[in-house]
PDB file of N, CA and C in Angstrom:
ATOM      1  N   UNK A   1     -36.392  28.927  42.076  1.00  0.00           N
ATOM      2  CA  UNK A   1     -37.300  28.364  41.094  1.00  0.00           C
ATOM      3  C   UNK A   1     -36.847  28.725  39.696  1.00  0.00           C
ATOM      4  N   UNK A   2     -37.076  27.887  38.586  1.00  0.00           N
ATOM      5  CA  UNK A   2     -36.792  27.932  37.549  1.00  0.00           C
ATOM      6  C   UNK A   2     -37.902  27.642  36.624  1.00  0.00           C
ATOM      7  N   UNK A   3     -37.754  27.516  35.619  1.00  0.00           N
ATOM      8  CA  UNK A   3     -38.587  26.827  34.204  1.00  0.00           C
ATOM      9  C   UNK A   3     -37.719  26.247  33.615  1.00  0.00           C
ATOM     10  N   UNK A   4     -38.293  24.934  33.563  1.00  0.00           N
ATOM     11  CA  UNK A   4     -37.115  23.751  32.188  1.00  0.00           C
ATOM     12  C   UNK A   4     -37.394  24.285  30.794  1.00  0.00           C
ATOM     13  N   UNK A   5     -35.924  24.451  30.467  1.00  0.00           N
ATOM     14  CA  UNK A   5     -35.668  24.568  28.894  1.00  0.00           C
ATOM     15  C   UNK A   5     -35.970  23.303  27.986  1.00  0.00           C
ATOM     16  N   UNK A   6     -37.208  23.903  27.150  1.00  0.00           N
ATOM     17  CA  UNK A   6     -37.872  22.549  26.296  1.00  0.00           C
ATOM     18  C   UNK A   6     -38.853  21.926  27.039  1.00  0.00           C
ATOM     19  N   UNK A   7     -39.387  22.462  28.403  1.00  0.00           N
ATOM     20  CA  UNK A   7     -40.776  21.778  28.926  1.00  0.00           C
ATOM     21  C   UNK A   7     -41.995  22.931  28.625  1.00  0.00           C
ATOM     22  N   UNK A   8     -42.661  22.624  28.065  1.00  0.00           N
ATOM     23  CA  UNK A   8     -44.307  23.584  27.781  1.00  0.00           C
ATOM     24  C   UNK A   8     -45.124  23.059  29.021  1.00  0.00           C
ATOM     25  N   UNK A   9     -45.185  23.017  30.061  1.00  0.00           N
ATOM     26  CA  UNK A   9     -45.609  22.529  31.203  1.00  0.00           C
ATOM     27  C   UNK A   9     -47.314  22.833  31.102  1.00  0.00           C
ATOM     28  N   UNK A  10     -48.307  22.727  31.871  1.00  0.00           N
ATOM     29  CA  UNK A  10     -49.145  23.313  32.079  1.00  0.00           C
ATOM     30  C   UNK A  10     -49.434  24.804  33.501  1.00  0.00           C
ATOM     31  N   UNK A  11     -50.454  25.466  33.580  1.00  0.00           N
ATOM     32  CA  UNK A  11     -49.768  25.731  34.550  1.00  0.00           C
ATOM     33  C   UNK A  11     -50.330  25.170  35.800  1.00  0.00           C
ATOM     34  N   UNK A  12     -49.975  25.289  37.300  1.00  0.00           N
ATOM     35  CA  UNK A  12     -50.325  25.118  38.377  1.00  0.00           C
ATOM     36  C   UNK A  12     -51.514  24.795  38.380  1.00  0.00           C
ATOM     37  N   UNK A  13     -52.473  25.727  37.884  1.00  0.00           N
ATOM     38  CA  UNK A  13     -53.921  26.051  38.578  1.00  0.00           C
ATOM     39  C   UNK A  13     -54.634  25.355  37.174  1.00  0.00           C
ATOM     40  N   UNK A  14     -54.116  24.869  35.802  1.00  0.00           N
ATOM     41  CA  UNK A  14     -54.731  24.454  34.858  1.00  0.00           C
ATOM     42  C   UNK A  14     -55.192  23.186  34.781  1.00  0.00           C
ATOM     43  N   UNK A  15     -56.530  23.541  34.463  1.00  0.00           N
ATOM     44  CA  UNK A  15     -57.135  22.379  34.339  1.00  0.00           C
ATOM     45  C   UNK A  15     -57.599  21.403  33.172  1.00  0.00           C
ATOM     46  N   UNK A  16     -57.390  20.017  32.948  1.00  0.00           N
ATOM     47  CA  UNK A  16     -57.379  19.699  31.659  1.00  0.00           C
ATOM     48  C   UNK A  16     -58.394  18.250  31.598  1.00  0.00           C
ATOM     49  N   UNK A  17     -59.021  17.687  30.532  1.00  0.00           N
ATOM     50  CA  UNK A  17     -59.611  16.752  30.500  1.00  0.00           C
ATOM     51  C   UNK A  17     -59.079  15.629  29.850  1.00  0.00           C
ATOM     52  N   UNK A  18     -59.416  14.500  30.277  1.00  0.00           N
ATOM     53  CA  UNK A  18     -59.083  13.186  29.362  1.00  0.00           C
ATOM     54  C   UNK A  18     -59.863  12.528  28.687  1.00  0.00           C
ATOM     55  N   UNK A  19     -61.012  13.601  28.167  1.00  0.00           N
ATOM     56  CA  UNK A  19     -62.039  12.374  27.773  1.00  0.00           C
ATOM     57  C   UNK A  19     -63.331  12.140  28.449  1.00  0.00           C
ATOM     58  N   UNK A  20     -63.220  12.048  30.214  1.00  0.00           N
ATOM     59  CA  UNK A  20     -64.374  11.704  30.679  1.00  0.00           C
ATOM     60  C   UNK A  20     -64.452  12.421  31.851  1.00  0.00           C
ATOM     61  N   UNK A  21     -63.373  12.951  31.984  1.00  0.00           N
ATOM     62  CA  UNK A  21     -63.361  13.825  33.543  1.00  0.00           C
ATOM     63  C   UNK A  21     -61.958  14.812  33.370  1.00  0.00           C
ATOM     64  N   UNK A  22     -62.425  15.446  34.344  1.00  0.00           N
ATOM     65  CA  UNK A  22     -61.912  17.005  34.518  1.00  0.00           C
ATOM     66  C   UNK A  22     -59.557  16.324  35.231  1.00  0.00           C
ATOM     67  N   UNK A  23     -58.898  17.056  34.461  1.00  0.00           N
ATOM     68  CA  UNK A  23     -57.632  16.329  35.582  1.00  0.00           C
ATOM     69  C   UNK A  23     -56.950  18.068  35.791  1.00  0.00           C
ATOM     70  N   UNK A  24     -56.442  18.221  37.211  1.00  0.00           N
ATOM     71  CA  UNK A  24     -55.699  19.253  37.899  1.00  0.00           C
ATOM     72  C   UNK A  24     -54.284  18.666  37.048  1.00  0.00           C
ATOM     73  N   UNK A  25     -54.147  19.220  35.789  1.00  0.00           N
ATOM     74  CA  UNK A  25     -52.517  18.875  35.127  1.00  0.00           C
ATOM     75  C   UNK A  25     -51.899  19.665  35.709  1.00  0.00           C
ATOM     76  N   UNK A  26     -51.605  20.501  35.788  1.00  0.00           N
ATOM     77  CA  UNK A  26     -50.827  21.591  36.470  1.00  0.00           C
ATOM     78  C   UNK A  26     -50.297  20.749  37.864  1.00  0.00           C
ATOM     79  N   UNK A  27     -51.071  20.298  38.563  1.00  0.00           N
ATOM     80  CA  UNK A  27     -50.366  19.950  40.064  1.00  0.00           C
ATOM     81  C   UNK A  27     -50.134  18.590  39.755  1.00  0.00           C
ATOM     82  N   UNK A  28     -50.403  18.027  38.531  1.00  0.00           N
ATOM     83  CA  UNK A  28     -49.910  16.321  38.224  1.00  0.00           C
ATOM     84  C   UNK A  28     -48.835  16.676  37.463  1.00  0.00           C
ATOM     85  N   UNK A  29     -48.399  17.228  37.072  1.00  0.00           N
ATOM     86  CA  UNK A  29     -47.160  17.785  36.298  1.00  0.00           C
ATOM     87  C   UNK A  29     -46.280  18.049  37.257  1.00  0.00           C
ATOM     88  N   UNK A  30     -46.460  18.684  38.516  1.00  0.00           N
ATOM     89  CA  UNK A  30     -45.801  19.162  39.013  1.00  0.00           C
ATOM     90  C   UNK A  30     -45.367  17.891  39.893  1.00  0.00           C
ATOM     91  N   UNK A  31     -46.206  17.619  40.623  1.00  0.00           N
ATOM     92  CA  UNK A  31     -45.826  16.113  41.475  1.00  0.00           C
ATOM     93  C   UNK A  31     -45.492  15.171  40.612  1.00  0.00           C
ATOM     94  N   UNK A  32     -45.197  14.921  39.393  1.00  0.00           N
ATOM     95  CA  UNK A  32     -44.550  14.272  38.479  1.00  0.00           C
ATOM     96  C   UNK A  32     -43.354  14.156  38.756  1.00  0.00           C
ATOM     97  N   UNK A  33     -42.784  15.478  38.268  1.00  0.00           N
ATOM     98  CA  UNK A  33     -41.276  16.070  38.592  1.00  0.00           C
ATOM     99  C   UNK A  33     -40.944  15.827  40.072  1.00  0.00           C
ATOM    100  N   UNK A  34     -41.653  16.171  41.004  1.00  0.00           N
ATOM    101  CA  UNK A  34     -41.091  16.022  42.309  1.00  0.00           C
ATOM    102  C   UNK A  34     -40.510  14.448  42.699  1.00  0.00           C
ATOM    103  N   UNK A  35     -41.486  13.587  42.155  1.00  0.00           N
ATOM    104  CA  UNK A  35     -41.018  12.114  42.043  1.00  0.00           C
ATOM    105  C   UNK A  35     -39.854  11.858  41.252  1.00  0.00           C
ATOM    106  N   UNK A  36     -39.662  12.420  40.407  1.00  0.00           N
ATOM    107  CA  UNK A  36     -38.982  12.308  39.468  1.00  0.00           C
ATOM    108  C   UNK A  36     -37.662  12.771  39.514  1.00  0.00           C
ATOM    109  N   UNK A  37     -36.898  13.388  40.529  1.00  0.00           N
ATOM    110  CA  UNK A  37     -36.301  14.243  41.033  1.00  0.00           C
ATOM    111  C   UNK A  37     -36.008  13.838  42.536  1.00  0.00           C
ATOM    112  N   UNK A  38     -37.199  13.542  43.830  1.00  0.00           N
ATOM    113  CA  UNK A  38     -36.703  13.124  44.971  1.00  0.00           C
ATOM    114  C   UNK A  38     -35.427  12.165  45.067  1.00  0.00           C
ATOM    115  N   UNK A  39     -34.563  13.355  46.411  1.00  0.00           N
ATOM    116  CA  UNK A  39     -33.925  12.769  47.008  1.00  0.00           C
ATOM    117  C   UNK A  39     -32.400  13.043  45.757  1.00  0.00           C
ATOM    118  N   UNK A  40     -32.629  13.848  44.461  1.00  0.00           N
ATOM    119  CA  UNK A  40     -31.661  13.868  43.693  1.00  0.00           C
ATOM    120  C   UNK A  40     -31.162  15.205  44.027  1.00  0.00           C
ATOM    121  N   UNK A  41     -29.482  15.714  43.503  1.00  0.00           N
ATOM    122  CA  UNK A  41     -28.927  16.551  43.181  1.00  0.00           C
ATOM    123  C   UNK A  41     -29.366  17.192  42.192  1.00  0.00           C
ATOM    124  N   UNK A  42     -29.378  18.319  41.897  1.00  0.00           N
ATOM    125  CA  UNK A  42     -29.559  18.938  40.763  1.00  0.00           C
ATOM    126  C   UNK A  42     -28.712  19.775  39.660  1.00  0.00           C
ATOM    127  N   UNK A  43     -28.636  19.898  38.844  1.00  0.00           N
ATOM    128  CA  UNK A  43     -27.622  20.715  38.328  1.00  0.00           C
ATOM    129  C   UNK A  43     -28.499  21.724  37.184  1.00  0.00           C
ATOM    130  N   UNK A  44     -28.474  23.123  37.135  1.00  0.00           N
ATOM    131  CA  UNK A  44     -29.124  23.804  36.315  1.00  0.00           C
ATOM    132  C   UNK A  44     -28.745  24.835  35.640  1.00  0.00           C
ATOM    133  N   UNK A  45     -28.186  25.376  34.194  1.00  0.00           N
ATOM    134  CA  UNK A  45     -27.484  26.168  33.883  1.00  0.00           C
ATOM    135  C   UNK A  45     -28.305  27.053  32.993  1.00  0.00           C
ATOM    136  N   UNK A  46     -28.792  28.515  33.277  1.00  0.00           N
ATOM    137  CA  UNK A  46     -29.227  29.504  33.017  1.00  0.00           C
ATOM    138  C   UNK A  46     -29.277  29.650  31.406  1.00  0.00           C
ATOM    139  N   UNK A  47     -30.139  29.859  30.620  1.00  0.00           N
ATOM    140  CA  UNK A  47     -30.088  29.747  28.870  1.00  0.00           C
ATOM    141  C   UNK A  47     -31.042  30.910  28.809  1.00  0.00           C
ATOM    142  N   UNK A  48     -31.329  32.139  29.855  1.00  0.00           N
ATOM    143  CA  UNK A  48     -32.221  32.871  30.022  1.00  0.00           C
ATOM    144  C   UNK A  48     -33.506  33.725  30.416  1.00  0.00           C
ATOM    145  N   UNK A  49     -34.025  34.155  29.829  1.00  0.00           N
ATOM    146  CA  UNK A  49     -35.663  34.554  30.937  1.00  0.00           C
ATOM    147  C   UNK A  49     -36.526  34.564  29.884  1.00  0.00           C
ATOM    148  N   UNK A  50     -37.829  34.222  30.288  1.00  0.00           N
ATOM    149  CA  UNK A  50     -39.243  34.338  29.391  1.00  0.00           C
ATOM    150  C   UNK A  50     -39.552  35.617  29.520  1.00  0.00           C
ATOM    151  N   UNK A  51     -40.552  35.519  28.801  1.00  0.00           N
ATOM    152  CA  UNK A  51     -41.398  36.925  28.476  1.00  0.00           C
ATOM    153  C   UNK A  51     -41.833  37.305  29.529  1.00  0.00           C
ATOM    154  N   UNK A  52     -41.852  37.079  30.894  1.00  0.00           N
ATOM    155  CA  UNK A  52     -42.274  37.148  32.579  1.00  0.00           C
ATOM    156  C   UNK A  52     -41.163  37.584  33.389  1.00  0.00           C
ATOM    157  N   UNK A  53     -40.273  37.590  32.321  1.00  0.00           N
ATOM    158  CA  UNK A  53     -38.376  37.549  33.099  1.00  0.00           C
ATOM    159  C   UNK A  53     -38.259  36.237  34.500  1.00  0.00           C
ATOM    160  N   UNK A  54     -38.638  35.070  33.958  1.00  0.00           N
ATOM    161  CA  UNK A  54     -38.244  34.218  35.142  1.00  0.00           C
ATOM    162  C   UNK A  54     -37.237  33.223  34.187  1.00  0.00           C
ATOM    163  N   UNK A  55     -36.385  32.816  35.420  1.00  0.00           N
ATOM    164  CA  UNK A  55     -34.991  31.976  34.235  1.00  0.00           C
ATOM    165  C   UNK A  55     -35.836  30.865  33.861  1.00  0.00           C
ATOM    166  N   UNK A  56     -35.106  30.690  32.481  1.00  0.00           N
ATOM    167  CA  UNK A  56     -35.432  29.324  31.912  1.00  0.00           C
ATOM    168  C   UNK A  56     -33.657  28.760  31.610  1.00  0.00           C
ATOM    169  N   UNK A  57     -33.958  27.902  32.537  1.00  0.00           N
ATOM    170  CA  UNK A  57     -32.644  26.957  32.806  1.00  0.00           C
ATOM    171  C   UNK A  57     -32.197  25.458  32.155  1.00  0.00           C
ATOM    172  N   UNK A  58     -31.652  24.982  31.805  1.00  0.00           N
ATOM    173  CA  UNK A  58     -31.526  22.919  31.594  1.00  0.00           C
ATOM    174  C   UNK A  58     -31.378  22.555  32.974  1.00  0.00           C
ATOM    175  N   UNK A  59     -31.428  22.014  33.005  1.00  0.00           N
ATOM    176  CA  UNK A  59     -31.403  20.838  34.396  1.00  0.00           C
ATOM    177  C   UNK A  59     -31.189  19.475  34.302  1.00  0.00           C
ATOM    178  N   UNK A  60     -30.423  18.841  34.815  1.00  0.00           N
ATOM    179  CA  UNK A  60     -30.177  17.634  34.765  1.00  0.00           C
ATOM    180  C   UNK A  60     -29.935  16.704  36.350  1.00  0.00           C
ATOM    181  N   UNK A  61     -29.927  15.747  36.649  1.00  0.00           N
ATOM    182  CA  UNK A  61     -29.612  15.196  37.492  1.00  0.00           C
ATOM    183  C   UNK A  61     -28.309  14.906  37.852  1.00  0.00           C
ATOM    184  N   UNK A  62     -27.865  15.366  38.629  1.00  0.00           N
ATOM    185  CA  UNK A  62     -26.321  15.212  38.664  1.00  0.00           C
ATOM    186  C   UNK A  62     -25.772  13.663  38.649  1.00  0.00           C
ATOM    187  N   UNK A  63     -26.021  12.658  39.467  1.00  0.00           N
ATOM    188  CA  UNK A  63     -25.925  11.700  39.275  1.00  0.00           C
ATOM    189  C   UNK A  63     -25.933  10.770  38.597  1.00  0.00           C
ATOM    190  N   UNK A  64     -27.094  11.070  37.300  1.00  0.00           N
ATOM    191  CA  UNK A  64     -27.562  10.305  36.143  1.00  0.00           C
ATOM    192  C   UNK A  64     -26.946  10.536  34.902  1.00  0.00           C
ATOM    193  N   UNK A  65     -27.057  12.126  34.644  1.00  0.00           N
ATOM    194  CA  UNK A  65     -26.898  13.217  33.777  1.00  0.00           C
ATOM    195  C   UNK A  65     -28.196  13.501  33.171  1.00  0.00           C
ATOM    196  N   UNK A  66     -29.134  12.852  33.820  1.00  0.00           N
ATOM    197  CA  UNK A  66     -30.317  13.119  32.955  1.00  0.00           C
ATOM    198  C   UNK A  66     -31.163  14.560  32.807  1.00  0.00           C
ATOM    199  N   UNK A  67     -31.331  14.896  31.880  1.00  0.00           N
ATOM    200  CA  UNK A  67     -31.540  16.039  31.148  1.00  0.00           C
ATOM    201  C   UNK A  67     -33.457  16.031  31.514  1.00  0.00           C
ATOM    202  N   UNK A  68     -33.833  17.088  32.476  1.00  0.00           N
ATOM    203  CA  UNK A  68     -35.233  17.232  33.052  1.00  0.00           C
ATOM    204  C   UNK A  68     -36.457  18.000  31.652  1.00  0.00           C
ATOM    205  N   UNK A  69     -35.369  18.530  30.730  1.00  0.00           N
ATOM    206  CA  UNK A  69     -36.215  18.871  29.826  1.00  0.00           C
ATOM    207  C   UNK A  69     -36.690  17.999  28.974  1.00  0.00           C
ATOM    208  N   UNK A  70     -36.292  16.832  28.596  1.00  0.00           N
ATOM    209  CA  UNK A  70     -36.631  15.566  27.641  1.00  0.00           C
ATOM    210  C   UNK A  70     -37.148  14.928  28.300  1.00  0.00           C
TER     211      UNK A  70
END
Protein backbone atom coordinates (compact mmCIF):
# COMPACT_ATOMS: atom_id res chain seq x y z
CA UNK A 1 0.00 0.00 0.00
CA UNK A 2 0.94 3.40 -0.77
CA UNK A 3 -0.39 7.12 -0.81
CA UNK A 4 -0.45 9.07 -4.26
CA UNK A 5 1.88 11.92 -4.49
CA UNK A 6 -0.45 15.08 -5.04
CA UNK A 7 -3.79 13.16 -3.99
CA UNK A 8 -5.41 14.82 -0.57
CA UNK A 9 -7.78 11.84 -0.60
CA UNK A 10 -10.40 11.61 2.04
CA UNK A 11 -10.11 9.11 4.48
CA UNK A 12 -11.72 5.54 4.42
CA UNK A 13 -14.16 5.97 7.19
CA UNK A 14 -14.89 9.91 6.18
CA UNK A 15 -17.85 11.08 5.77
CA UNK A 16 -18.94 13.99 3.58
CA UNK A 17 -22.11 15.83 2.32
CA UNK A 18 -23.39 17.16 -0.98
CA UNK A 19 -25.88 19.38 -0.07
CA UNK A 20 -28.76 17.07 0.77
CA UNK A 21 -27.40 13.88 2.07
CA UNK A 22 -24.70 12.35 3.95
CA UNK A 23 -21.84 10.52 1.05
CA UNK A 24 -19.17 7.61 2.50
CA UNK A 25 -16.21 9.71 0.32
CA UNK A 26 -13.65 7.82 1.69
CA UNK A 27 -14.95 4.37 0.20
CA UNK A 28 -16.17 6.41 -3.14
CA UNK A 29 -12.73 7.60 -3.51
CA UNK A 30 -11.46 4.56 -3.02
CA UNK A 31 -13.68 2.44 -5.46
CA UNK A 32 -13.01 5.28 -7.80
CA UNK A 33 -9.40 4.35 -8.11
CA UNK A 34 -10.08 0.69 -8.12
CA UNK A 35 -12.11 1.29 -11.43
CA UNK A 36 -9.80 3.38 -12.48
CA UNK A 37 -6.91 1.14 -12.30
CA UNK A 38 -8.70 -2.52 -12.87
CA UNK A 39 -7.09 -5.02 -14.63
CA UNK A 40 -3.94 -2.34 -15.09
CA UNK A 41 -0.15 -2.63 -14.39
CA UNK A 42 1.17 -0.36 -12.14
CA UNK A 43 4.23 1.47 -11.82
CA UNK A 44 5.15 3.45 -8.49
CA UNK A 45 8.29 5.28 -7.52
CA UNK A 46 8.90 6.17 -3.81
CA UNK A 47 9.23 10.37 -3.28
CA UNK A 48 8.96 9.38 0.54
CA UNK A 49 6.91 9.02 3.88
CA UNK A 50 4.23 11.26 5.63
CA UNK A 51 4.10 12.35 8.94
CA UNK A 52 2.63 8.50 9.76
CA UNK A 53 5.88 7.18 7.95
CA UNK A 54 3.73 5.46 5.18
CA UNK A 55 5.33 5.91 1.48
CA UNK A 56 4.02 8.50 -0.56
CA UNK A 57 4.78 7.29 -4.04
CA UNK A 58 3.74 8.62 -8.06
CA UNK A 59 2.09 6.05 -9.76
CA UNK A 60 1.25 5.73 -13.10
CA UNK A 61 -0.22 3.18 -15.34
CA UNK A 62 2.20 1.38 -17.11
CA UNK A 63 0.47 1.03 -20.23
CA UNK A 64 -0.94 4.53 -20.59
CA UNK A 65 1.70 6.45 -18.62
CA UNK A 66 -0.94 7.94 -16.84
CA UNK A 67 0.06 9.68 -13.80
CA UNK A 68 -2.69 8.45 -10.69
CA UNK A 69 -1.89 11.64 -8.90
CA UNK A 70 -3.56 14.16 -11.49
Amino acid sequence: RVRLWGVDAPELDQVCHDGRREVRCGEAARRALRERVAGERLRCEPEGSDRYNRVVARCQVKRTGEDLGT
